[in-house]
C-alpha atoms as a PDB file:
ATOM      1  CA  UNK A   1      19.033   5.267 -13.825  1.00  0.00           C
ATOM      2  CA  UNK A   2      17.994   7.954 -15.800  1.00  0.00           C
ATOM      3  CA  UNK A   3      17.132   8.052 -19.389  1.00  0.00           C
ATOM      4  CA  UNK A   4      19.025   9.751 -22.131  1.00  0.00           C
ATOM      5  CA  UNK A   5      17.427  11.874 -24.042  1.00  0.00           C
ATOM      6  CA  UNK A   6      17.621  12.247 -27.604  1.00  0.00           C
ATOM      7  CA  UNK A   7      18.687  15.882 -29.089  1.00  0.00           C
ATOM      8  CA  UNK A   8      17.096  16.803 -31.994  1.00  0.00           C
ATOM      9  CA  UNK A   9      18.037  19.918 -34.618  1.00  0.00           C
ATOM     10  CA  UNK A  10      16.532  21.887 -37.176  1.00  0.00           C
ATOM     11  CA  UNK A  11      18.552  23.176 -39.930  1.00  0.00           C
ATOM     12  CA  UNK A  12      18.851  23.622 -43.795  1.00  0.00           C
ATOM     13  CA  UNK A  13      19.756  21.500 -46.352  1.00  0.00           C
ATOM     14  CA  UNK A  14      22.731  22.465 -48.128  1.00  0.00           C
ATOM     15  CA  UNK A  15      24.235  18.899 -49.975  1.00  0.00           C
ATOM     16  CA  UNK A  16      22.450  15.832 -50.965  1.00  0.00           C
ATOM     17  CA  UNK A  17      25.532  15.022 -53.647  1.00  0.00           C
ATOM     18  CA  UNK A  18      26.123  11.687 -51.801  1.00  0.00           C
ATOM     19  CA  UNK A  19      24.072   8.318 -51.369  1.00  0.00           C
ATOM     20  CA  UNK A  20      21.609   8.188 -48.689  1.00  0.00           C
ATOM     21  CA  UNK A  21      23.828  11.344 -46.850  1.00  0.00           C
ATOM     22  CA  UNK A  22      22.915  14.863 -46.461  1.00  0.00           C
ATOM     23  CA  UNK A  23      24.903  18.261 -45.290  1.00  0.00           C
ATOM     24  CA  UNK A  24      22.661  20.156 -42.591  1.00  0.00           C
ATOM     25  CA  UNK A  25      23.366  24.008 -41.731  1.00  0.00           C
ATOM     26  CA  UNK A  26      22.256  24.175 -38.304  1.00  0.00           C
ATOM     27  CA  UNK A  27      21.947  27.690 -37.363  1.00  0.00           C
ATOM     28  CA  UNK A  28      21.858  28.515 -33.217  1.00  0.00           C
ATOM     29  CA  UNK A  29      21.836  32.345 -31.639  1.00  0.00           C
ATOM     30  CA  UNK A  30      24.602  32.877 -28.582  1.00  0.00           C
ATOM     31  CA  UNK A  31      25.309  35.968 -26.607  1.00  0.00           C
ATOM     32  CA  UNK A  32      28.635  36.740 -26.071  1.00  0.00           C
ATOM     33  CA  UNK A  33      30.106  37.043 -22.987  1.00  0.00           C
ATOM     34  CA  UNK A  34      31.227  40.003 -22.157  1.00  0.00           C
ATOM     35  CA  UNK A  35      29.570  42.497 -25.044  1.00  0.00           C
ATOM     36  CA  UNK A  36      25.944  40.651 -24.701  1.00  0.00           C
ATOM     37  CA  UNK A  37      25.136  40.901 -28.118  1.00  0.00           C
ATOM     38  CA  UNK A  38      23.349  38.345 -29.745  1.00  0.00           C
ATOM     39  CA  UNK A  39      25.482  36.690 -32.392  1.00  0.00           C
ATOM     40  CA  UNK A  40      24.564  33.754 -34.688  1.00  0.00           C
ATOM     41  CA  UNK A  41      26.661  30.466 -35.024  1.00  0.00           C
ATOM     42  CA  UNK A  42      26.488  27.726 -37.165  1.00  0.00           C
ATOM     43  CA  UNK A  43      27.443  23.944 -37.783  1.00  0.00           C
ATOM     44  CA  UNK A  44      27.552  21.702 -41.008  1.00  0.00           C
ATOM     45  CA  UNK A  45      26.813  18.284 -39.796  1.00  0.00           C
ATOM     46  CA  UNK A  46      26.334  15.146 -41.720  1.00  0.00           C
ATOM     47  CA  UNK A  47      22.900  13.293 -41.377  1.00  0.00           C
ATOM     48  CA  UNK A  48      21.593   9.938 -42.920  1.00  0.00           C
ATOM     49  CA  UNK A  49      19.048  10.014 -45.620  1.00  0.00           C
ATOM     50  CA  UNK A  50      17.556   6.237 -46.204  1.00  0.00           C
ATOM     51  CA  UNK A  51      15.690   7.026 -48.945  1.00  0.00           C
ATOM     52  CA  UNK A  52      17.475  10.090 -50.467  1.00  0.00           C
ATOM     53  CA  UNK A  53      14.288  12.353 -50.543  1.00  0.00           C
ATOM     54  CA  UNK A  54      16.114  15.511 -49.558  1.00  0.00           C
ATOM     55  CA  UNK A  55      17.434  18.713 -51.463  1.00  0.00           C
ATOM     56  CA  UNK A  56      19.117  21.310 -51.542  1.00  0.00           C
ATOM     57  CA  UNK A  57      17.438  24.562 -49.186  1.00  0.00           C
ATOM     58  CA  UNK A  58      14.721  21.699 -47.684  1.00  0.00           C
ATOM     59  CA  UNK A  59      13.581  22.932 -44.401  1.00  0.00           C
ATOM     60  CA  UNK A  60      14.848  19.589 -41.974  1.00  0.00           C
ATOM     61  CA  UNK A  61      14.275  18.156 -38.380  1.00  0.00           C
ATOM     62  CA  UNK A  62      17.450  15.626 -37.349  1.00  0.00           C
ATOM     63  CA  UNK A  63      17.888  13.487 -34.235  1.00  0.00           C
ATOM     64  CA  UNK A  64      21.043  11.960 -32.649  1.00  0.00           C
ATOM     65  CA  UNK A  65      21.794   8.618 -33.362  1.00  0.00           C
ATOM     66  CA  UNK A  66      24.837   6.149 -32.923  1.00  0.00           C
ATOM     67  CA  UNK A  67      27.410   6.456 -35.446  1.00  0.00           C
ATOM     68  CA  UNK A  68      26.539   5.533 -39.022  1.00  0.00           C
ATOM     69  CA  UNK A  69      29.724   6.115 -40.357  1.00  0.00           C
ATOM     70  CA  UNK A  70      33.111   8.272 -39.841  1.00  0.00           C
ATOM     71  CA  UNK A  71      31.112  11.582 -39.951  1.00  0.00           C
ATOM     72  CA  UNK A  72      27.498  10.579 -39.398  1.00  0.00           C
ATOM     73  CA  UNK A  73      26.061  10.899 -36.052  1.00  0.00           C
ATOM     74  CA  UNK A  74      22.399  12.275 -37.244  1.00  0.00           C
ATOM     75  CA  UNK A  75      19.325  10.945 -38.478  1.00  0.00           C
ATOM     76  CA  UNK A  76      16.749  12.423 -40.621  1.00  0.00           C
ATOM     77  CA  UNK A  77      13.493  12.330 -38.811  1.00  0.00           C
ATOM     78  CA  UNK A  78      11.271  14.623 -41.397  1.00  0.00           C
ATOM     79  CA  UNK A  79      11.044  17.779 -43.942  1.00  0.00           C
ATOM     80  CA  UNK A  80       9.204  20.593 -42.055  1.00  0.00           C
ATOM     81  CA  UNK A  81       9.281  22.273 -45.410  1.00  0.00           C
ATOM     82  CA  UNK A  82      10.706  21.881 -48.945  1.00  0.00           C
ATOM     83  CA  UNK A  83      12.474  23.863 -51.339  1.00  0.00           C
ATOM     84  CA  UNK A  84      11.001  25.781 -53.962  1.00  0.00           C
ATOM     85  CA  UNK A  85      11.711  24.135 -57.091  1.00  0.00           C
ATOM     86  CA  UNK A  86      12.666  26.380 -60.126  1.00  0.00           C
END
C-alpha cells in the first residue's frame, strides 16, 4: 500500500487572538480556464500553535494533520520569517 503523503503550506499570519490557534492566509496562483490569465486565490485556514510563538504578518510553513478541533486540520511546523516589530 502506498504511503500518504503529508501536504504542507506556506502562508501569512494574520490572527494569533486565540490560545495555542493561529489564522494562516495561504496565497496560491491559478490560471483560468478559458482567458489563461494568471489569477491569485487565497484561503484562511486555522492551524495549531503549541506554544503560541506566532504573530501577526510572521512568514509560516504548516502541515496537515488529523483534526485538532472543529476547524483545525493544520499544524505549525516553523517561522520561515518573522514580522517586523514596530
Amino acid at each position: 500500500m502506498a504511503e500518504k503523503t503529508i501536504r504542507t503550506l506556506s502562508g501569512v499570519i494574520v490572527s494569533n487572538k486565540m490560545d495555542k490557534s493561529v489564522v494562516v492566509l495561504v496565497t496560491r496562483q491559478v490560471t483560468h480556464p478559458l482567458y489563461k490569465k494568471v489569477m491569485r486565490r487565497s484561503t484562511k485556514v486555522m492551524a495549531h500553535d503549541e506554544s503560541n510563538q506566532c504573530n501577526i504578518g510572521d512568514v509560516v510553513t504548516i502541515r496537515e494533520c488529523p483534526p485538532i478541533s472543529r476547524r483545525k486540520f493544520w499544524d505549525l511546523v516553523q517561522i520561515n520569517k518573522k514580522a517586523v516589530q514596530e
